[in-house]
C-alpha atoms as a PDB file:
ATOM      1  CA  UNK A   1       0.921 -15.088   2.827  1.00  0.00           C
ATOM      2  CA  UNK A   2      -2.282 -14.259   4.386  1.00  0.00           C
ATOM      3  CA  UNK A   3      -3.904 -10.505   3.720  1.00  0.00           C
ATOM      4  CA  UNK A   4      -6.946  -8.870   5.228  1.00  0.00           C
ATOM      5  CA  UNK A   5      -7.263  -5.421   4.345  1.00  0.00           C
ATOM      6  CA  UNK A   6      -8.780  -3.776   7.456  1.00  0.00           C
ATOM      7  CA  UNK A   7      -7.961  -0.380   7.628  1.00  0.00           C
ATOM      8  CA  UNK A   8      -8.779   3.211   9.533  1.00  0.00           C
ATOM      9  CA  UNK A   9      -8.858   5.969   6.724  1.00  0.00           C
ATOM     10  CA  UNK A  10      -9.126  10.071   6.877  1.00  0.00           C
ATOM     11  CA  UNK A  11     -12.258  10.997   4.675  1.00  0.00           C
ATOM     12  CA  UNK A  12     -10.336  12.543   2.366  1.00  0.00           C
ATOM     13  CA  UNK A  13      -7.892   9.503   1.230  1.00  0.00           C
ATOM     14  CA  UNK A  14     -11.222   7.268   0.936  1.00  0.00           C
ATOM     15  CA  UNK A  15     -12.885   9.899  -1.065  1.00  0.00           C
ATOM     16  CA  UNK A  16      -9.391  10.146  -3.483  1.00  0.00           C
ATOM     17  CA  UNK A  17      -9.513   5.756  -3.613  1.00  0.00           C
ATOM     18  CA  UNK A  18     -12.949   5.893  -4.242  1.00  0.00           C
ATOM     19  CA  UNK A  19     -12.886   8.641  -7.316  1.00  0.00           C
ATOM     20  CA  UNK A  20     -10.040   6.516  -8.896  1.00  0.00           C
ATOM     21  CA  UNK A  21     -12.015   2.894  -8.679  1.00  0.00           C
ATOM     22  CA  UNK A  22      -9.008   0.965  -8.408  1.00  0.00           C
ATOM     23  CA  UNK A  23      -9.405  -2.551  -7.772  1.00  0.00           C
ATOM     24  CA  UNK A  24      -6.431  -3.009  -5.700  1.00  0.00           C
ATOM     25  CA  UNK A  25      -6.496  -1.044  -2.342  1.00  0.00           C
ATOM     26  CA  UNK A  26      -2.672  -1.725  -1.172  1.00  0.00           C
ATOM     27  CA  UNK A  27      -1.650  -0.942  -4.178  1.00  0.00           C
ATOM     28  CA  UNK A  28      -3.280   1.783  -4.776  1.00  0.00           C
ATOM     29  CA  UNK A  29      -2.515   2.926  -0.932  1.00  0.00           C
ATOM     30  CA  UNK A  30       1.340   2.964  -1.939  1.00  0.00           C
ATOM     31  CA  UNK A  31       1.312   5.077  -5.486  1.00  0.00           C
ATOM     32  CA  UNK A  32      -0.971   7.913  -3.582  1.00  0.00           C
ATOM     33  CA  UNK A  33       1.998   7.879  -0.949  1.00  0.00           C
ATOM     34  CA  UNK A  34      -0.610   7.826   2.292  1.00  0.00           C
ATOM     35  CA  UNK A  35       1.290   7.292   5.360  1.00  0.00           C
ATOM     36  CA  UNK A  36       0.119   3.210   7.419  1.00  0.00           C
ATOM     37  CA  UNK A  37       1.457   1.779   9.699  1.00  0.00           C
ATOM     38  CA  UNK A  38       0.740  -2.099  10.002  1.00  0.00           C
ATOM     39  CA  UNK A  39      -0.265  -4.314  12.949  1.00  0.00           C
ATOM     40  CA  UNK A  40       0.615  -8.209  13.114  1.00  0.00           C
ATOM     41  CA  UNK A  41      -2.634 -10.294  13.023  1.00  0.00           C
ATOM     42  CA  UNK A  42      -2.077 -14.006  14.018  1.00  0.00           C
ATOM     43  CA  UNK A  43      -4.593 -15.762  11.269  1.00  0.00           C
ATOM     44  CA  UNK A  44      -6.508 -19.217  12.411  1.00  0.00           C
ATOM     45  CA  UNK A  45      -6.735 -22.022   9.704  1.00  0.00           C
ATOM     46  CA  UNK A  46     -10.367 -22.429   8.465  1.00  0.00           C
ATOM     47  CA  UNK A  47     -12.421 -25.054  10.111  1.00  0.00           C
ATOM     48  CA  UNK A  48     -14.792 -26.103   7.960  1.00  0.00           C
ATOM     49  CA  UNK A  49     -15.069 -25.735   4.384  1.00  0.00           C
ATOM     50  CA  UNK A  50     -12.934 -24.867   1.282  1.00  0.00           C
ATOM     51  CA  UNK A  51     -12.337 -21.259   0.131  1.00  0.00           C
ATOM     52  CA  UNK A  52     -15.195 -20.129  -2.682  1.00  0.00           C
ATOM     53  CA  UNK A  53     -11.812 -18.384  -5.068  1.00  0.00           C
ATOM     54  CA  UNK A  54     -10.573 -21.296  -7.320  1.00  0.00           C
ATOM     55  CA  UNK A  55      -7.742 -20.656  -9.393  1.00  0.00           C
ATOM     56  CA  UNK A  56      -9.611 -19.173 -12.330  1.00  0.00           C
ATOM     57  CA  UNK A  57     -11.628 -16.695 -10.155  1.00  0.00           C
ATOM     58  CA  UNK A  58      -8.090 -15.538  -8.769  1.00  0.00           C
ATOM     59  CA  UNK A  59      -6.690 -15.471 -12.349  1.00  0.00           C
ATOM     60  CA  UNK A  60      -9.973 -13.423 -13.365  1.00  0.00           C
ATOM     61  CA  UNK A  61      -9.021 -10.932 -10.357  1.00  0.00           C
ATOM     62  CA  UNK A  62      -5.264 -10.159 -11.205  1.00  0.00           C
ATOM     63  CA  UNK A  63      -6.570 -10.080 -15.332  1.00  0.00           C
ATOM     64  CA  UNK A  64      -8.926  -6.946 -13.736  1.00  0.00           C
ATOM     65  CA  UNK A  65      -6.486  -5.291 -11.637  1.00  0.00           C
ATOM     66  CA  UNK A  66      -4.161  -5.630 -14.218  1.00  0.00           C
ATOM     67  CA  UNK A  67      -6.294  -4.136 -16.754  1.00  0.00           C
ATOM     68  CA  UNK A  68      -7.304  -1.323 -14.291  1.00  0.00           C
ATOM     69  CA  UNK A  69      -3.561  -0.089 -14.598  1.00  0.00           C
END
């Protein structure tokens, strides 16, 4: 699946995800219980180039968001 996390926020839920430094927005966008609403984005494959996240940097991601639990 394909994920970009755009997103319109009230001050006050950015300044609650910003005082908790979670790593993991959506996630962290369901336990607070803030009410979204999503919009279907129609994603183009990449033209040129390779994505920069190998495997390991991905692994290294979900080991931190893990650990920030």
């Amino acid at each position: 699946p394909r994920i970009a996390g755009f997103g319109i926020y009230k001050k006050k839920a950015l300044e609650e995800l910003a005082a908790n430094r979670f790593l993991y927005l959506p996630l962290m966008r369901q336990w607070q219980s803030y009410r979204t609403t999503t919009y279907p984005v129609i994603h183009q494959q990449r033209i040129n180039g390779k994505s920069s996240y190998s495997f390991i940097k991905q692994l290294n991601l979900a080991l931190k968001i893990f650990k920030s639990l």
